[in-house]
C-alpha atoms as a PDB file:
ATOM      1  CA  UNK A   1       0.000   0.000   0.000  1.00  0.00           C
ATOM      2  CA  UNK A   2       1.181   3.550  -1.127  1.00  0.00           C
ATOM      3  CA  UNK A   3       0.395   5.383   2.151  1.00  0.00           C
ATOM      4  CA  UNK A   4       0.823   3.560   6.024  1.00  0.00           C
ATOM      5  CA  UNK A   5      -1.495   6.333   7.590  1.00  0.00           C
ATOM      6  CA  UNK A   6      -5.181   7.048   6.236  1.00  0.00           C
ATOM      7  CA  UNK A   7      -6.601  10.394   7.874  1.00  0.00           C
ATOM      8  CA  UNK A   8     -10.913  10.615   7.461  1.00  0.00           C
ATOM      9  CA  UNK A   9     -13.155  12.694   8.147  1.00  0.00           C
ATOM     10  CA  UNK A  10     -16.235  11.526   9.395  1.00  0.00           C
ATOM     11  CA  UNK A  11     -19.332  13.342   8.435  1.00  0.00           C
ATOM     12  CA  UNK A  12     -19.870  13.607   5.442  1.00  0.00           C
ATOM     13  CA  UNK A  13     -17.193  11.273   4.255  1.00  0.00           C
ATOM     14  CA  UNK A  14     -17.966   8.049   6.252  1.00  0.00           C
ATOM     15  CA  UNK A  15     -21.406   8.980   7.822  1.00  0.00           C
ATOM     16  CA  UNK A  16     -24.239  10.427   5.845  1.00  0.00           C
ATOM     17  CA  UNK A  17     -25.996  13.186   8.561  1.00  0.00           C
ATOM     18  CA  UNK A  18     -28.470  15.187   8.571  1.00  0.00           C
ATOM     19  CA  UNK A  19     -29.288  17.965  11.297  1.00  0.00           C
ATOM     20  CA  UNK A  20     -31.615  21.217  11.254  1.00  0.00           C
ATOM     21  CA  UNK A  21     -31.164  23.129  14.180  1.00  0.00           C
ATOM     22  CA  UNK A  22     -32.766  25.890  12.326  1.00  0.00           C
ATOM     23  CA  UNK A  23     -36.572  24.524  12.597  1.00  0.00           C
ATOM     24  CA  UNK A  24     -38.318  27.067  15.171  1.00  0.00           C
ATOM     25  CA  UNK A  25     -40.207  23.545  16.689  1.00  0.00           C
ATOM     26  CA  UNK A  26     -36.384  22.302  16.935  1.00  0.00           C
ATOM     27  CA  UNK A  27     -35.875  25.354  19.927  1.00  0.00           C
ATOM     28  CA  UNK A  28     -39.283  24.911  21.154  1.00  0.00           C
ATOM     29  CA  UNK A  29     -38.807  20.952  21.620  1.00  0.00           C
ATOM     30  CA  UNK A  30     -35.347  22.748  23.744  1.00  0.00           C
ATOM     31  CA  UNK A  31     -36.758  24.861  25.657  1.00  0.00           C
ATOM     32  CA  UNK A  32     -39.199  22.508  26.563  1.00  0.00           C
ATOM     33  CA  UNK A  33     -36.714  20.104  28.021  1.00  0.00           C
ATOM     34  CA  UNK A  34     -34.556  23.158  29.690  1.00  0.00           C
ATOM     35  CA  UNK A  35     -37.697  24.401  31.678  1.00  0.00           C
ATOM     36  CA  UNK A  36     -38.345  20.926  32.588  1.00  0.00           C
ATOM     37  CA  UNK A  37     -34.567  21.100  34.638  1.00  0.00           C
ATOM     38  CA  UNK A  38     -35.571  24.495  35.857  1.00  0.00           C
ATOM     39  CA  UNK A  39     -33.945  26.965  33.236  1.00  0.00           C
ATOM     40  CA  UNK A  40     -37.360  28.616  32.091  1.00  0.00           C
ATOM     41  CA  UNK A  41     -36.787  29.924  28.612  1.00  0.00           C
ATOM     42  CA  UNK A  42     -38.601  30.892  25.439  1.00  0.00           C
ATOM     43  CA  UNK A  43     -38.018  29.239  21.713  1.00  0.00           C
ATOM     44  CA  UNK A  44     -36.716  32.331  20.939  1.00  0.00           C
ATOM     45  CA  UNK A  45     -35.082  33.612  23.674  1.00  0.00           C
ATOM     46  CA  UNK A  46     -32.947  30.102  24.229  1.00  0.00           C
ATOM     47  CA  UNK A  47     -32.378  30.034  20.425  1.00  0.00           C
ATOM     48  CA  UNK A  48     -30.796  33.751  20.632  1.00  0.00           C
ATOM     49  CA  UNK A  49     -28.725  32.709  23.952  1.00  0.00           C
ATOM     50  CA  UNK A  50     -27.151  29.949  22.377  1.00  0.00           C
ATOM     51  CA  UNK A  51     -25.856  31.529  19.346  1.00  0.00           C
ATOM     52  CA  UNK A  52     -24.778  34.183  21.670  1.00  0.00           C
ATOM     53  CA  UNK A  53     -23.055  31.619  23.953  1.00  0.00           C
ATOM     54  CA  UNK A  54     -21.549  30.170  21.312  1.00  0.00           C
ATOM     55  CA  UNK A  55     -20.002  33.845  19.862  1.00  0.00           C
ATOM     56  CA  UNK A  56     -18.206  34.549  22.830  1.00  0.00           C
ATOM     57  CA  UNK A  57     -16.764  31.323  24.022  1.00  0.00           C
ATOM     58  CA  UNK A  58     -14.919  31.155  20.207  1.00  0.00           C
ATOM     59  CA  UNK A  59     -13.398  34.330  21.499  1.00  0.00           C
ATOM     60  CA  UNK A  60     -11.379  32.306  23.975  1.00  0.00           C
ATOM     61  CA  UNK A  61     -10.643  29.488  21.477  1.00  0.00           C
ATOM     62  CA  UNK A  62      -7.001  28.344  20.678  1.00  0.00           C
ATOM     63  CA  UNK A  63      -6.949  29.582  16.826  1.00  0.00           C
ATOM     64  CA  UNK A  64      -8.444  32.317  16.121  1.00  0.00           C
ATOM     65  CA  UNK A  65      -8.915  32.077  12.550  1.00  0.00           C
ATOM     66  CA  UNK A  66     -10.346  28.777  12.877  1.00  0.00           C
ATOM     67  CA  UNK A  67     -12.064  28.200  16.203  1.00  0.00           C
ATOM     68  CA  UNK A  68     -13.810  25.417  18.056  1.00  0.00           C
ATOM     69  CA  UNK A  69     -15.436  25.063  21.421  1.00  0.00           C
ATOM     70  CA  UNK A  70     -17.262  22.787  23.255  1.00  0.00           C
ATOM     71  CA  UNK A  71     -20.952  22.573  23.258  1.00  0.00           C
ATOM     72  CA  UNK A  72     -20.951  21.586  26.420  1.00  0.00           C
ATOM     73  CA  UNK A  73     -20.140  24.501  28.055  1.00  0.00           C
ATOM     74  CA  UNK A  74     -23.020  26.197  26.266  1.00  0.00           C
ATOM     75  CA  UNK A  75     -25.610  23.992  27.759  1.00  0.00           C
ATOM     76  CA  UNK A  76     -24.158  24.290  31.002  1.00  0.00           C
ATOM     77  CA  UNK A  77     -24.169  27.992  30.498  1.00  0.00           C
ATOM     78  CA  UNK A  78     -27.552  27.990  29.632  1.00  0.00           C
ATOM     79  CA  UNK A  79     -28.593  26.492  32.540  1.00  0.00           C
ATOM     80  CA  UNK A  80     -26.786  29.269  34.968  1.00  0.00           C
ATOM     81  CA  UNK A  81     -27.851  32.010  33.104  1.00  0.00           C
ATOM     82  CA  UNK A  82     -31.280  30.496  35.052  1.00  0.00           C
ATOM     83  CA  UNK A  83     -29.679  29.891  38.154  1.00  0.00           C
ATOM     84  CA  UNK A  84     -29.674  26.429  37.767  1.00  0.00           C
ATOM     85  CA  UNK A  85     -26.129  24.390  38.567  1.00  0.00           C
ATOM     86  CA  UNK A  86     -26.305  21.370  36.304  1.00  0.00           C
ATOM     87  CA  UNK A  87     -24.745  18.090  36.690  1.00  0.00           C
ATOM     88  CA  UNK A  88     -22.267  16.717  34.273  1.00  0.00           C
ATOM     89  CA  UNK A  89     -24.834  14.526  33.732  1.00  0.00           C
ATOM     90  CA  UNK A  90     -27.403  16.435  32.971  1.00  0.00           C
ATOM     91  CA  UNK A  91     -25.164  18.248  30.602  1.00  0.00           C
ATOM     92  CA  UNK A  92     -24.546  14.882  28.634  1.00  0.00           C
ATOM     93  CA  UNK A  93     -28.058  14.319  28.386  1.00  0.00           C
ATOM     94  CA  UNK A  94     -28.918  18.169  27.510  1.00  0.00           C
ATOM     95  CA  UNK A  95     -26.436  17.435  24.317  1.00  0.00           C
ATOM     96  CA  UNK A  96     -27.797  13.680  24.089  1.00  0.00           C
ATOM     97  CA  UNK A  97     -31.143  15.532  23.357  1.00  0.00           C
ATOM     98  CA  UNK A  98     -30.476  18.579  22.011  1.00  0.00           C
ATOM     99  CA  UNK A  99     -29.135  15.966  18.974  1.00  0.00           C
ATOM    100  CA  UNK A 100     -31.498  13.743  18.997  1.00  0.00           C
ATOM    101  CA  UNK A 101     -33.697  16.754  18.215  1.00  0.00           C
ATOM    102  CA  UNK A 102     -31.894  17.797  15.382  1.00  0.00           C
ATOM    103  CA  UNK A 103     -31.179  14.490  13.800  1.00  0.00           C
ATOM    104  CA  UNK A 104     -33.342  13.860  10.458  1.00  0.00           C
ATOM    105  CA  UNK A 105     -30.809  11.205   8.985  1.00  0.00           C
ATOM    106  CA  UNK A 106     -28.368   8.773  10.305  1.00  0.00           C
ATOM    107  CA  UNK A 107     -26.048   5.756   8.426  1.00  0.00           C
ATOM    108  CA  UNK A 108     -23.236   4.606   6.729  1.00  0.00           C
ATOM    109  CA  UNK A 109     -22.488   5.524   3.193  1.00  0.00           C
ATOM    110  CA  UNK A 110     -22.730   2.614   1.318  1.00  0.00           C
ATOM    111  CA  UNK A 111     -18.948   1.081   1.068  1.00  0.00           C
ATOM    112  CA  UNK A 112     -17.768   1.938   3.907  1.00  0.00           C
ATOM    113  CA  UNK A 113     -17.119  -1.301   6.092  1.00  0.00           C
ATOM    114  CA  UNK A 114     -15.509  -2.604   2.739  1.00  0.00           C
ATOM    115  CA  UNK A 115     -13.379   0.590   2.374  1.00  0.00           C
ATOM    116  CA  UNK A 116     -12.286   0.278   6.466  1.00  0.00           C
ATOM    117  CA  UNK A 117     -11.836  -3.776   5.949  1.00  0.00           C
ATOM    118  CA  UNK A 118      -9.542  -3.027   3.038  1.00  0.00           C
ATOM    119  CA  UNK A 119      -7.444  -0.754   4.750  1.00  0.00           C
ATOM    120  CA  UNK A 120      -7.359  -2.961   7.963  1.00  0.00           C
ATOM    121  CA  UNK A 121      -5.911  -6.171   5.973  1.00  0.00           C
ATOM    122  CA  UNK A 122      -3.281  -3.721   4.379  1.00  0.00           C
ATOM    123  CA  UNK A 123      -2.632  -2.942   7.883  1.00  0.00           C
ATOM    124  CA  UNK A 124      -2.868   1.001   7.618  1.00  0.00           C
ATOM    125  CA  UNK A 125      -3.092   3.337  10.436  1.00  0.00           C
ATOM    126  CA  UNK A 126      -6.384   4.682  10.419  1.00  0.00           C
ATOM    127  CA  UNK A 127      -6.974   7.947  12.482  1.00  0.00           C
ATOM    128  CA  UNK A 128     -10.028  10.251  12.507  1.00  0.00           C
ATOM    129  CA  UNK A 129      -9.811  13.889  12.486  1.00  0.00           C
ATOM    130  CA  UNK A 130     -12.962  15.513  12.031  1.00  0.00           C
ATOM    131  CA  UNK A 131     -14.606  19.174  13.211  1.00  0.00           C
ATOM    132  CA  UNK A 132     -17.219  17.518  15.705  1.00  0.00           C
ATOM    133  CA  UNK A 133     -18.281  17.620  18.903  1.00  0.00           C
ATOM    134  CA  UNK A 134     -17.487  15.086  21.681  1.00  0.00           C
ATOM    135  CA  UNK A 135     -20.722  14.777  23.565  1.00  0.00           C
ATOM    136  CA  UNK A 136     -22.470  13.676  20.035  1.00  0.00           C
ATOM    137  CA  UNK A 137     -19.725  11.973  18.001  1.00  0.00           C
ATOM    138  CA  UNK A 138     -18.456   9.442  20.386  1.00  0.00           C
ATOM    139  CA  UNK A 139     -22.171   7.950  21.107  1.00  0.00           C
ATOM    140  CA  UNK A 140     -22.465   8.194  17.117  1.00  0.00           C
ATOM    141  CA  UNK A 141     -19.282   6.495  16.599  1.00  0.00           C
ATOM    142  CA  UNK A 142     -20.962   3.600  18.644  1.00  0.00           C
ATOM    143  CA  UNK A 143     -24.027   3.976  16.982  1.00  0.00           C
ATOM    144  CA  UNK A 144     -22.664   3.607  13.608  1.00  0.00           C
ATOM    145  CA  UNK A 145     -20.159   0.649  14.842  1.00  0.00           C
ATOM    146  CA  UNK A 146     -16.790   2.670  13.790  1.00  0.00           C
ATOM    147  CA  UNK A 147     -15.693   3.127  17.489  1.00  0.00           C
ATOM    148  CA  UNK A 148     -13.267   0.394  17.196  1.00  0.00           C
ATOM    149  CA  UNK A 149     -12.316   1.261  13.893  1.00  0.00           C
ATOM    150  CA  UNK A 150      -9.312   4.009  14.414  1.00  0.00           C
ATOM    151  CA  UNK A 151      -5.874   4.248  16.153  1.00  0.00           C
ATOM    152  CA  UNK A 152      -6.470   7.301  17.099  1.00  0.00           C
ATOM    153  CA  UNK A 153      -9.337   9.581  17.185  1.00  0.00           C
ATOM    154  CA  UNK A 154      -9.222  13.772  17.185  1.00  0.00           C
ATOM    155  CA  UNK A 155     -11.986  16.010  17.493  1.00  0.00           C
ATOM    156  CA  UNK A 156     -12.319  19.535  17.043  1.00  0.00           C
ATOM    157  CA  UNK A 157     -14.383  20.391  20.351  1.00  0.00           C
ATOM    158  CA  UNK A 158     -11.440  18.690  22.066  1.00  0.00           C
ATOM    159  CA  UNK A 159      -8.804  21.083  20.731  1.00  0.00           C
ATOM    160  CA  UNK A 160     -10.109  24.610  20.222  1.00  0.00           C
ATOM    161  CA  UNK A 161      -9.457  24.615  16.585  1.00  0.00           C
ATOM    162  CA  UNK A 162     -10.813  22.555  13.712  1.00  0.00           C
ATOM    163  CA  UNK A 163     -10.308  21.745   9.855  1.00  0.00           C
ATOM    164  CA  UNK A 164      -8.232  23.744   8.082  1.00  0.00           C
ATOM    165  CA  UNK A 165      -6.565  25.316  10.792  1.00  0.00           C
ATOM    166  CA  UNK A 166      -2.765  23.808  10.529  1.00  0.00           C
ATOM    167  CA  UNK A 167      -2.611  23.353  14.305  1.00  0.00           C
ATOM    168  CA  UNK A 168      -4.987  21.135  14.315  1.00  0.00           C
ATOM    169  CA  UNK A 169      -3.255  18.846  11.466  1.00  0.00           C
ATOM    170  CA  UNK A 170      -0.055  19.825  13.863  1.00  0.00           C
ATOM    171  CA  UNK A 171      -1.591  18.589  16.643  1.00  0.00           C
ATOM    172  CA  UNK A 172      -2.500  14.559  15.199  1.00  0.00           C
ATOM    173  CA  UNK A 173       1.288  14.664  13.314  1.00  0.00           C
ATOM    174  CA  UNK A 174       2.998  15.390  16.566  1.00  0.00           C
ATOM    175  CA  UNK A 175       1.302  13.177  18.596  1.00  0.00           C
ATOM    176  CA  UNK A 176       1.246  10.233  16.130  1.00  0.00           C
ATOM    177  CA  UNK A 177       3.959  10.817  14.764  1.00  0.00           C
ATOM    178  CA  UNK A 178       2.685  11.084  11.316  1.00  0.00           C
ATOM    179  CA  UNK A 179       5.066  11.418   8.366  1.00  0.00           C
ATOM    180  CA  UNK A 180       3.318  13.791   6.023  1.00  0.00           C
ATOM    181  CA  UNK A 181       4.415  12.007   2.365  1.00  0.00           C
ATOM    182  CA  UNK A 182       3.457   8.200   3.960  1.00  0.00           C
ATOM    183  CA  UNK A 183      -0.243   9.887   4.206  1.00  0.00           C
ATOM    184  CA  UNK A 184      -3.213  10.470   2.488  1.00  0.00           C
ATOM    185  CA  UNK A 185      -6.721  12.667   3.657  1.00  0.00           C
ATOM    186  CA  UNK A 186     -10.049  11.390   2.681  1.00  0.00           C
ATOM    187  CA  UNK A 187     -12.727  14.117   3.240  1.00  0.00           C
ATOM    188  CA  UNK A 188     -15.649  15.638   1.600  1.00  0.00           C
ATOM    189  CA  UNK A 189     -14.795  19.295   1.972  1.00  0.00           C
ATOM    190  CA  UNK A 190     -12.689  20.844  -0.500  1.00  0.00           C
ATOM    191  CA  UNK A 191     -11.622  23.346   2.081  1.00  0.00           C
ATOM    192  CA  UNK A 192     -11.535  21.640   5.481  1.00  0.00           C
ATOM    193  CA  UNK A 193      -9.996  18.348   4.411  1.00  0.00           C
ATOM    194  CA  UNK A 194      -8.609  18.753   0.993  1.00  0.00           C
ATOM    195  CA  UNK A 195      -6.764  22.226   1.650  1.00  0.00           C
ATOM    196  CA  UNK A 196      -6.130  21.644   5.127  1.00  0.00           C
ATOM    197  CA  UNK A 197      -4.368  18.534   4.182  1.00  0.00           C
ATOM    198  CA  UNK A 198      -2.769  19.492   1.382  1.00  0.00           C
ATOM    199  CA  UNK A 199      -1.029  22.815   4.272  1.00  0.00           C
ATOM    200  CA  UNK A 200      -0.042  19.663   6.146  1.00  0.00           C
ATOM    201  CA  UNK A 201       2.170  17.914   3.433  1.00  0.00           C
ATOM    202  CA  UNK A 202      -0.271  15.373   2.895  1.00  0.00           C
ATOM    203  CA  UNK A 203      -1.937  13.687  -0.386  1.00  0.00           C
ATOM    204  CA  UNK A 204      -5.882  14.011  -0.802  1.00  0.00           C
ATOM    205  CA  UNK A 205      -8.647  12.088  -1.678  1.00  0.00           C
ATOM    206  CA  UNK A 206     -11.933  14.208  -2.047  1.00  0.00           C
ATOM    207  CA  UNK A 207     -15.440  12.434  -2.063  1.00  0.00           C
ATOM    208  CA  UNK A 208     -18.093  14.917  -2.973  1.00  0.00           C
ATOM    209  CA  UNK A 209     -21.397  14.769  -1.596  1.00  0.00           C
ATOM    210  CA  UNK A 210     -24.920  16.465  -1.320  1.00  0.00           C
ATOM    211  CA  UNK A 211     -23.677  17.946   2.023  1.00  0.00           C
ATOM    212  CA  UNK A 212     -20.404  18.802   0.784  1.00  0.00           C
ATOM    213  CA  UNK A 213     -19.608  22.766   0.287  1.00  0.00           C
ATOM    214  CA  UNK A 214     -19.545  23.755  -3.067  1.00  0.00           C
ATOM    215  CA  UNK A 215     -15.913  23.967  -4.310  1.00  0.00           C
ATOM    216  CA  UNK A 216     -14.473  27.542  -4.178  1.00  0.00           C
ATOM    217  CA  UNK A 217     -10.884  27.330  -4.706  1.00  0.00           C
ATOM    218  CA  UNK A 218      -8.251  25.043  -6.203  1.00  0.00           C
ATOM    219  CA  UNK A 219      -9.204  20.923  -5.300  1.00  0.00           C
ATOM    220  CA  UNK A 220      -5.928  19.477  -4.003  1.00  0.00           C
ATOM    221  CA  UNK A 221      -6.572  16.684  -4.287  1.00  0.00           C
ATOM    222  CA  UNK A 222      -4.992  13.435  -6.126  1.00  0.00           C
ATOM    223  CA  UNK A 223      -8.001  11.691  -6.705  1.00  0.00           C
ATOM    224  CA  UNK A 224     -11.797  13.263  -6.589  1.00  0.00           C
ATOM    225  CA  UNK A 225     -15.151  11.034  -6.836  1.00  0.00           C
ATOM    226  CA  UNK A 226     -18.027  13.488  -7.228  1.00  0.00           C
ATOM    227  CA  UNK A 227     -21.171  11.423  -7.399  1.00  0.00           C
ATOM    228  CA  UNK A 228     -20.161  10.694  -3.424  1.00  0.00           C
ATOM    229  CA  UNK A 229     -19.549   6.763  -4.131  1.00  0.00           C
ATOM    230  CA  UNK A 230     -17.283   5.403  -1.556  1.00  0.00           C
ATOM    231  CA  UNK A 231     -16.441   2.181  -3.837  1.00  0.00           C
ATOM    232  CA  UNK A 232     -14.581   4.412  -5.984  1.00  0.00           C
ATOM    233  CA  UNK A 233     -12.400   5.306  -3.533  1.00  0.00           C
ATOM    234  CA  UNK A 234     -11.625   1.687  -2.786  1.00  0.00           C
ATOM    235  CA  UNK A 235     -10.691   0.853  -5.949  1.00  0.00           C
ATOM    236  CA  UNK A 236      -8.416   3.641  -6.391  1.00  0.00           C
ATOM    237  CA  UNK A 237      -6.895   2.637  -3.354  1.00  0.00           C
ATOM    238  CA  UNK A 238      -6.452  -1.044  -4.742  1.00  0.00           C
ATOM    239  CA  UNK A 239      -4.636   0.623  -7.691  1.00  0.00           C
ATOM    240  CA  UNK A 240      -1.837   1.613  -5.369  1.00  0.00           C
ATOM    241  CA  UNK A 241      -1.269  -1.798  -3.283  1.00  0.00           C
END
């Protein structure tokens, strides 16, 4: 095999997702479950707060240019702007729910479990380094039955930065000790994954798909699919055993 060390992304690229957190009955099924904790809010009033919350605490993010944060720190913030001191727990299951809510589709793309299978009898490193949030994507992972799938797993909420930002691509090379030209990114964002990994050093492989940003720039990327089938990509990666 060509490349020891396969980076993916996740949604998008490995699981098709859908979310609307847009949908006014979306913050009114929230607010619902907040003033059933205590925290007494309005559709509209939560749904402002949040974005609010969310503004300022990418202020104190690691990268400016590119920041993350971590959703849980909203909810919790939600709750004590209502005087009421949540649990960690109830925090998990604020952001259990609050995705739940969202969620109007869920899977696999078709192919990949034969892609992953492939890449595990070649016996690749497979790492994960997608712009997510912890308190959804590790239940999904589960969900989906990729938890056991990667060496390594990085997520944006976890590091204060996400996709393109170099630290984050920084970050996974130094601690797993990545050798940029023994690697390839497979991601469905021309920007995020393709660009990103092509500032890294590494090769590209760019799935596009109905979710996927339109393309706005130059596609670095060595080989592209753009009707979002995953078996292409596994054959292409057969061509370079």
């Amino acid at each position: 095999m060509k490349y020891r060390n396969i980076i993916f992304d996740l949604y998008g690229t490995l699981i098709d997702i859908r979310t609307d957190e847009e949908d006014p009955l979306f913050w009114e099924k929230i607010a619902e479950y907040y003033k059933k904790e205590g925290a007494v809010y309005t559709a509209k009033e939560l749904h402002r707060s949040y974005l609010s919350l969310v503004k300022k605490e990418k202020r104190k993010a690691a990268d400016p240019l590119y920041p993350e944060i971590d959703l849980r720190s909203v909810f919790s913030l939600l709750y004590r702007q209502k005087n009421i001191l949540p649990t960690d727990g109830l925090i998990e299951k604020t952001a259990e729910y609050f995705r739940l809510s969202s969620l109007l589709r869920f899977g696999l793309y078709p192919g990949v479990r034969e892609l992953l299978a492939y890449l595990r009898e070649q016996k690749c490193h497979l790492f994960l380094l997608s712009n997510a949030q912890r308190c959804f994507t590790m239940k999904e992972l589960a969900l989906s039955g990729l938890d056991g799938e990667f060496d390594r797993i990085f997520l944006s909420s976890d590091r204060g930065c996400c996709k393109p930002s170099p630290r984050f691509f920084e970050i996974l090379i130094r601690e797993c000790g990545i050798v940029p030209e023994e690697t390839v990114m497979i991601g469905n964002d021309w920007l995020a994954d393709m660009q990103g990994a092509y500032d890294a050093g590494f090769s590209g492989i760019y799935i596009h798909q109905p979710i996927s940003p339109a393309i706005a720039g130059a596609l670095h990327a060595e080989y592209s699919v753009m009707d979002g089938d995953v078996f292409k990509v596994l054959a292409y990666l057969r061509t370079l055993g």
